[in-house]
N, C-alpha and C. Protein backbone atom coordinates (compact mmCIF):
# COMPACT_ATOMS: atom_id res chain seq x y z
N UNK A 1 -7.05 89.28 55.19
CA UNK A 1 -6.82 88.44 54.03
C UNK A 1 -6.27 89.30 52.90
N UNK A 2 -5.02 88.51 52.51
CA UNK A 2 -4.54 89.63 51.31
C UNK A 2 -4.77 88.94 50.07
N UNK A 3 -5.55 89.70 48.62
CA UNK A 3 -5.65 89.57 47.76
C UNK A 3 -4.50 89.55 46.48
N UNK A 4 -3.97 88.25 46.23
CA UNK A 4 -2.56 88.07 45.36
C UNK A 4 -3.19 88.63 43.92
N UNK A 5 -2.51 90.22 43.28
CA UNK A 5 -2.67 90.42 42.11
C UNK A 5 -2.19 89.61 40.84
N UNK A 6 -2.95 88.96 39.60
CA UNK A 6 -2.08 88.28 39.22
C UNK A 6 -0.91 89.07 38.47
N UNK A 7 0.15 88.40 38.26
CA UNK A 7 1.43 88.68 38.05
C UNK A 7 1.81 88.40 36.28
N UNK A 8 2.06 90.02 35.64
CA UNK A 8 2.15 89.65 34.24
C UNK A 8 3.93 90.37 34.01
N UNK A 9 4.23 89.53 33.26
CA UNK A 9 5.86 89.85 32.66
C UNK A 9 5.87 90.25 31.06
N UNK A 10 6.32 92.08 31.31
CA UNK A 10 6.04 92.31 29.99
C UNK A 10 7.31 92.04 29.16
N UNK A 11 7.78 91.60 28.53
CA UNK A 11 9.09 91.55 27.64
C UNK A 11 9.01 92.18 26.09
N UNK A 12 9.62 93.33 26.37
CA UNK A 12 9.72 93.81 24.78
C UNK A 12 10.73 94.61 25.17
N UNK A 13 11.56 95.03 24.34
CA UNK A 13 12.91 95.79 23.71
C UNK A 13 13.00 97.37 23.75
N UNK A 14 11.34 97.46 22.91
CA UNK A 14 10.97 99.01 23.27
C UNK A 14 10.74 99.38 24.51
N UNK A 15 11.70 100.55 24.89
CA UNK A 15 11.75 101.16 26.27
C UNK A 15 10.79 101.80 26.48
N UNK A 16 9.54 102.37 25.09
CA UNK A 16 8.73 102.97 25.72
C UNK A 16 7.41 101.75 26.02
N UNK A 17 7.63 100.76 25.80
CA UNK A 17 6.49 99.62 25.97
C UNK A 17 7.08 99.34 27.47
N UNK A 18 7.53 99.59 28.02
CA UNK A 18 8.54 98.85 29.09
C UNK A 18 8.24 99.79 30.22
N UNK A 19 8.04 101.05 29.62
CA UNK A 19 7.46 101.95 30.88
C UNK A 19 6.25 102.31 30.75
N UNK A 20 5.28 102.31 29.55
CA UNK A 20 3.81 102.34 30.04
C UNK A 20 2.93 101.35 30.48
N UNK A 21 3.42 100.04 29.69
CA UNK A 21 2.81 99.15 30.37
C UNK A 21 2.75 98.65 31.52
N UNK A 22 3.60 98.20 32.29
CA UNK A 22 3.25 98.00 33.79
C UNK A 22 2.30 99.42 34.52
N UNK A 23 2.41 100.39 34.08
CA UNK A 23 1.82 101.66 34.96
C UNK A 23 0.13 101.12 34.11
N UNK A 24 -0.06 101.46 33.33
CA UNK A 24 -1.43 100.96 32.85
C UNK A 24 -1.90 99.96 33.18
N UNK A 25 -1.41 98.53 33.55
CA UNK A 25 -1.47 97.42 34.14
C UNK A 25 -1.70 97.49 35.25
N UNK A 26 -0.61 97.97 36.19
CA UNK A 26 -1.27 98.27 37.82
C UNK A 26 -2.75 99.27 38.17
N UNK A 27 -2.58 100.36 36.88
CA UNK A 27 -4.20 100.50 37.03
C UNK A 27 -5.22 99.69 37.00
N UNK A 28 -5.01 98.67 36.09
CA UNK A 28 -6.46 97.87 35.88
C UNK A 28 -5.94 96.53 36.81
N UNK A 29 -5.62 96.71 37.83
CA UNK A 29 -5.17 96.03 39.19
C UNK A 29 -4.22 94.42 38.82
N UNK A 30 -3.27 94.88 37.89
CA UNK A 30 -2.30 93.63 37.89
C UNK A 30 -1.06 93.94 38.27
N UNK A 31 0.05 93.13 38.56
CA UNK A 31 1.43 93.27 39.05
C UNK A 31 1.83 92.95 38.38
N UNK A 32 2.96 93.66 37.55
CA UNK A 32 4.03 93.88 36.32
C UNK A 32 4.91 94.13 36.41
N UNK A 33 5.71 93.59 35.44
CA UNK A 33 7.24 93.95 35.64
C UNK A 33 7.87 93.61 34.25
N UNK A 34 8.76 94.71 33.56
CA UNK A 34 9.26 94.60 32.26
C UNK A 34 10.52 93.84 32.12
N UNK A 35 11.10 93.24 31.26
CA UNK A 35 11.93 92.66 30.73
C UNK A 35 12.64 93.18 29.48
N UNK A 36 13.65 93.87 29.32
CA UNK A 36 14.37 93.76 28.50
C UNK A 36 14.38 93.11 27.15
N UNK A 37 14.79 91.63 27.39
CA UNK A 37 14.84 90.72 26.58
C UNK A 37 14.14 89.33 27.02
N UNK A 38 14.11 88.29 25.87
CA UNK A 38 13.59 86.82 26.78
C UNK A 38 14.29 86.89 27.14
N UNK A 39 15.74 86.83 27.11
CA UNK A 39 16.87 85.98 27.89
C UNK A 39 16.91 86.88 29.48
N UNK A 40 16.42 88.03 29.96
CA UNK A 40 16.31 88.64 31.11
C UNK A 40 15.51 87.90 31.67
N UNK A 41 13.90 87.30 31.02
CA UNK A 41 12.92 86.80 31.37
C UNK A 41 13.58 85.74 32.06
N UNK A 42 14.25 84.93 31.27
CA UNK A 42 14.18 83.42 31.43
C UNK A 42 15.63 83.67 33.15
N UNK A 43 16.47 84.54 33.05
CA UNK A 43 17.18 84.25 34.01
C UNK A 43 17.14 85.32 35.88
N UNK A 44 15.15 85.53 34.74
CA UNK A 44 14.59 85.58 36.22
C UNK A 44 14.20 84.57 37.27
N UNK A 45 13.73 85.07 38.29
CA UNK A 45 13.02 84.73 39.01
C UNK A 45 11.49 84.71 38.96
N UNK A 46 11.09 85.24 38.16
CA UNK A 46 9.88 85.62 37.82
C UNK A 46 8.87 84.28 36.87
N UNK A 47 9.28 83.39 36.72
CA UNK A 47 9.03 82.59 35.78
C UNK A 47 8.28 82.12 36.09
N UNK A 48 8.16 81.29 37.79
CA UNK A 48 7.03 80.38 38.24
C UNK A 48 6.12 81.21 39.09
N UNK A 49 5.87 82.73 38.80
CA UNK A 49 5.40 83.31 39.51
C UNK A 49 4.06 84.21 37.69
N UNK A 50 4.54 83.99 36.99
CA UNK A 50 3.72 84.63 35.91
C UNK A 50 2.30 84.08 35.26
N UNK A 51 1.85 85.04 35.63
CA UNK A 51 0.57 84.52 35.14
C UNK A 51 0.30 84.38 33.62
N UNK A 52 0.86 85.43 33.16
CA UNK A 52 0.45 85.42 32.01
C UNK A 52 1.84 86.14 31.29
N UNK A 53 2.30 86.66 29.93
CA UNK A 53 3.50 86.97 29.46
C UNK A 53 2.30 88.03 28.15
N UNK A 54 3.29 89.18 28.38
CA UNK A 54 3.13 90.00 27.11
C UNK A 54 4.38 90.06 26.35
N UNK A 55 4.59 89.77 25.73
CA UNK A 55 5.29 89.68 24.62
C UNK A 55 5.79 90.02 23.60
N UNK A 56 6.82 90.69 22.97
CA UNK A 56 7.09 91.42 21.69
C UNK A 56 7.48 90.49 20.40
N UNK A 57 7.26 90.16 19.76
CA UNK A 57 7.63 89.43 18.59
C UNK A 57 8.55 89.24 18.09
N UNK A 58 9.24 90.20 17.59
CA UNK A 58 10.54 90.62 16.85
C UNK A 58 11.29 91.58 18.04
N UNK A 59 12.41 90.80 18.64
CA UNK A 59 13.41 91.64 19.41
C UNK A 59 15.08 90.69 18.71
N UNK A 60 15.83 91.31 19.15
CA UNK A 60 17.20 91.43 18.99
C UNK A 60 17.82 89.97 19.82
N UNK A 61 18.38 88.91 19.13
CA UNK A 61 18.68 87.65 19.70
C UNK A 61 17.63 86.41 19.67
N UNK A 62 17.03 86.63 21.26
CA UNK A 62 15.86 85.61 21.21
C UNK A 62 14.83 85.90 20.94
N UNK A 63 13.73 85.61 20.01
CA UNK A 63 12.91 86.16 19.41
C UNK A 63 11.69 86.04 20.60
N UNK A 64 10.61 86.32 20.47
CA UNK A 64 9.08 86.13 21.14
C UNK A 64 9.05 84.67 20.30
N UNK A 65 9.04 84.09 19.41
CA UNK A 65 8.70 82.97 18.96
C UNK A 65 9.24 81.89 19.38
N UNK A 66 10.65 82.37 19.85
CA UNK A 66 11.73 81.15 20.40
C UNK A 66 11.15 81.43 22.04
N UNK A 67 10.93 82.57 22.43
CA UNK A 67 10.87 82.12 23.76
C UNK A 67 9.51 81.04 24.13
N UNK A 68 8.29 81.22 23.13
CA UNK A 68 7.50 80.76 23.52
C UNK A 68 7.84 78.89 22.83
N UNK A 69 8.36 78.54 22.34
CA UNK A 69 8.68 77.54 22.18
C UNK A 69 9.87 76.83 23.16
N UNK A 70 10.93 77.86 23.45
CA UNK A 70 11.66 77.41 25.11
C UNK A 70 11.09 77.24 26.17
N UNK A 71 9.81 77.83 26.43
CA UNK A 71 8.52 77.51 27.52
C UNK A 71 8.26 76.29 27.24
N UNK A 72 7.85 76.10 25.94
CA UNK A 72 6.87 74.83 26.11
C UNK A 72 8.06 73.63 25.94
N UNK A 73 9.23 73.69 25.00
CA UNK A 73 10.41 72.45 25.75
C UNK A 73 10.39 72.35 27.39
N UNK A 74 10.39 73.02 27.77
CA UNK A 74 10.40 73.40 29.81
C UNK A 74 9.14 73.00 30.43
N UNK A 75 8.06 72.47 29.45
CA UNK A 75 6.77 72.46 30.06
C UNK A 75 6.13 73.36 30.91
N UNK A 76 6.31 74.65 30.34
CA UNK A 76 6.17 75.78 31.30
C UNK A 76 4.81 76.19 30.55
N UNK A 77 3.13 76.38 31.06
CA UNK A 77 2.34 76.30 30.45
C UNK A 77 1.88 78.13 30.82
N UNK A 78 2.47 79.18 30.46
CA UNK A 78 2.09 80.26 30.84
C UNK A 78 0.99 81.22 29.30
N UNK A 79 0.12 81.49 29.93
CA UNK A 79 -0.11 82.09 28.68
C UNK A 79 0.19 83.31 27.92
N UNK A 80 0.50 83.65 26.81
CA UNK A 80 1.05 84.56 26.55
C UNK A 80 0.07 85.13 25.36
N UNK A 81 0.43 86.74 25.40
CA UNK A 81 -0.40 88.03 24.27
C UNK A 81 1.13 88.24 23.97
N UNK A 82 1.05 88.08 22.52
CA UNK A 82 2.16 88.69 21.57
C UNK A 82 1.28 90.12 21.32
N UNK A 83 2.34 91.11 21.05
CA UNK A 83 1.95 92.30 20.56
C UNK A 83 3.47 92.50 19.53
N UNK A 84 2.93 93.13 18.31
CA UNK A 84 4.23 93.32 17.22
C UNK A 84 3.22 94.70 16.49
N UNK A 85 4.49 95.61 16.15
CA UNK A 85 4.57 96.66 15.35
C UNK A 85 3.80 96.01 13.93
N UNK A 86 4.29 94.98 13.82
CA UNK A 86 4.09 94.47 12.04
C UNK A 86 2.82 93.82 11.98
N UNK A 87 1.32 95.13 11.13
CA UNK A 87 0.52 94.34 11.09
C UNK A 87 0.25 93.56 10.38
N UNK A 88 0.13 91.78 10.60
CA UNK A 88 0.43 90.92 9.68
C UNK A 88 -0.63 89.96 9.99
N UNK A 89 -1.71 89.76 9.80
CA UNK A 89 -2.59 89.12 9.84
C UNK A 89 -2.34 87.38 9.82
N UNK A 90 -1.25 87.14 8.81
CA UNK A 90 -1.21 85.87 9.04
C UNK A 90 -0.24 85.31 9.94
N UNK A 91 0.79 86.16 10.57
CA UNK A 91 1.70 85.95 11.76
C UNK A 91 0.25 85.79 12.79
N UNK A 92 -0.78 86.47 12.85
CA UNK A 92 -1.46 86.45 13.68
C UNK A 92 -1.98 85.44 13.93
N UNK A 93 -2.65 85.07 12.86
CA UNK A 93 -3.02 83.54 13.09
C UNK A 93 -2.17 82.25 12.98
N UNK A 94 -0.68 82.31 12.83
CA UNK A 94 0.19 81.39 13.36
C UNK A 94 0.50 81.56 14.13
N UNK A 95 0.11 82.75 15.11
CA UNK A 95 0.34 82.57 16.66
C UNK A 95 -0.76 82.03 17.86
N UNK A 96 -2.01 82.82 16.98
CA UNK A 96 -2.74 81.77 17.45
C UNK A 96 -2.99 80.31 17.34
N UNK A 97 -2.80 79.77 16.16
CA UNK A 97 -2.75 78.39 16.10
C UNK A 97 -1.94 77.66 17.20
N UNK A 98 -0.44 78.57 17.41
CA UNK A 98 0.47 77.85 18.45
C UNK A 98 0.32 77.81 19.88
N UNK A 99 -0.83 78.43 19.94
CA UNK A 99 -0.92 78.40 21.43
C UNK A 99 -1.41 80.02 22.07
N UNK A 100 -0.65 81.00 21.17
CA UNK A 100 -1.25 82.19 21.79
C UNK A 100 -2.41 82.80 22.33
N UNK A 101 -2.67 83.03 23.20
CA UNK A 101 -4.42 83.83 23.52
C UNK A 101 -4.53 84.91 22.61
N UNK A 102 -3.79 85.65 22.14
CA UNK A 102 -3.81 86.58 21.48
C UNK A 102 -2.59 87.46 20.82
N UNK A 103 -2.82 88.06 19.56
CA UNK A 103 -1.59 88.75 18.85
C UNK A 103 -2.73 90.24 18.53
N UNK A 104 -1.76 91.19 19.19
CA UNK A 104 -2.16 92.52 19.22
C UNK A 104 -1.20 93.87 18.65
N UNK A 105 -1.58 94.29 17.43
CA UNK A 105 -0.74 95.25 16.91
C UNK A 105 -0.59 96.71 17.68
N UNK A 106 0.27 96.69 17.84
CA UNK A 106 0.59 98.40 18.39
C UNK A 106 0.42 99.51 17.15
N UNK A 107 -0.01 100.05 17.94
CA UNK A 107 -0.30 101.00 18.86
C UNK A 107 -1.55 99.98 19.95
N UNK A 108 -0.95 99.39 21.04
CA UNK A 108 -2.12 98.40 21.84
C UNK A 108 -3.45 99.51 22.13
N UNK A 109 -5.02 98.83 22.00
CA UNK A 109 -5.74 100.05 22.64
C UNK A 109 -5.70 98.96 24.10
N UNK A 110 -6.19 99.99 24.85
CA UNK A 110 -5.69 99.63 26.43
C UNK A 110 -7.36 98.90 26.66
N UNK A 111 -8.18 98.53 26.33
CA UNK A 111 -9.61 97.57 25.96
C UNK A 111 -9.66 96.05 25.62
N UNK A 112 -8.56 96.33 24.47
CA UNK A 112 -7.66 95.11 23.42
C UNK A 112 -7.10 94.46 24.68
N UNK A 113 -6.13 95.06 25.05
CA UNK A 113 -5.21 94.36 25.97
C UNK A 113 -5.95 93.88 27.52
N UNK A 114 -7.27 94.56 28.05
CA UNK A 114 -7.74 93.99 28.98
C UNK A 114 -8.56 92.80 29.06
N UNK A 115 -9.15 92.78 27.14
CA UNK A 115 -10.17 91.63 27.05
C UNK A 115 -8.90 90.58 26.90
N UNK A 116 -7.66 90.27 26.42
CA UNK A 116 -6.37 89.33 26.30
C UNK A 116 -6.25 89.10 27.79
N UNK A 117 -6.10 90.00 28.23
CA UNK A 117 -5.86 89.37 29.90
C UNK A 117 -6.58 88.86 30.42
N UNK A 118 -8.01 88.76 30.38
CA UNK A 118 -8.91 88.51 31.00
C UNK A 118 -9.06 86.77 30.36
N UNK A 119 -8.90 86.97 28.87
CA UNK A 119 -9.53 85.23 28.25
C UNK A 119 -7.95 84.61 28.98
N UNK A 120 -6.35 85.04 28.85
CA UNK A 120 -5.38 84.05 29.33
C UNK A 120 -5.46 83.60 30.68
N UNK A 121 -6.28 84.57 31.43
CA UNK A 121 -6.17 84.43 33.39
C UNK A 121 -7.58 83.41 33.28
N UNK A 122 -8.55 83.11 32.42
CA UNK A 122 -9.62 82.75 32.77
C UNK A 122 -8.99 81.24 31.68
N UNK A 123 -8.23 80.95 31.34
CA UNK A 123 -7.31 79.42 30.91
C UNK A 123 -6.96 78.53 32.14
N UNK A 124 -7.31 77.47 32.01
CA UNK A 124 -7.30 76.51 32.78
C UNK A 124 -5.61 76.03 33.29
C-alpha cells in the first residue's frame, strides 16, 4: 500500500523561496513543487492535484491576491498560506477574512509554516 504525500505548490518569485522550500517540505514529509509565477501555476498541471498553495503576495503581473480570487471564479476550493516580506498586520487580516488559513511574514520559521499546513490539510 502506497501512502499519497499531500501535494503543496509553492509560488513565489523569490528564487531563494523556490529552492528552500520544497527541500524543507519534503522533510516534514510533503510533495512540492515551485512556481515561478501564478500564471506558471495556473498553466500547470498541478492544479487538481494541490492540496494546499503557498503563496507570495506581491509578485510581478499576477498578484497572490488575483490568483486567489481566479481560484475561487474557477470554483477551485484549495487552501492557501500567503507568506509576504511586508509585515502588515492588516493585509493579514484581509487575508484572512478572504479565505486564507494563514498570512506568514518572512523570514517563515519552519514551526509557523508546519502548524499552516497542518490547520489547511485538516479543512474540509
Amino acid at each position: 500500500m502506497t501512502i499519497q504525500q499531500p501535494f503543496v505548490a509553492i509560488i513565489d518569485d523569490d528564487e531563494s523561496v523556490r529552492e528552500a522550500l520544497p527541500v524543507l517540505l519534503q522533510t516534514l514529509g510533503f510533495a512540492a513543487h515551485p512556481f515561478s509565477s501564478a500564471e506558471e501555476f495556473l498553466a500547470s498541471d498541478c492544479i487538481s492535484q494541490s492540496a494546499c498553495l503557498i503563496l507570495d503576495i506581491a509578485m510581478p503581473s499576477m498578484s497572490g491576491t488575483d490568483l486567489q480570487r481566479e481560484l475561487k471564479r474557477r470554483q477551485l476550493a484549495i487552501p492557501i498560506i500567503f507568506i509576504t516580506a511586508h509585515c502588515n498586520e492588516e493585509i493579514r487580516v484581509r487575508l484572512l477574512a478572504g479565505g486564507a488559513v494563514e498570512c506568514l511574514f518572512k523570514p517563515v520559521r519552519d514551526s509557523a509554516l508546519l502548524n499552516a499546513l497542518k490547520m489547511a490539510l485538516a479543512r474540509p
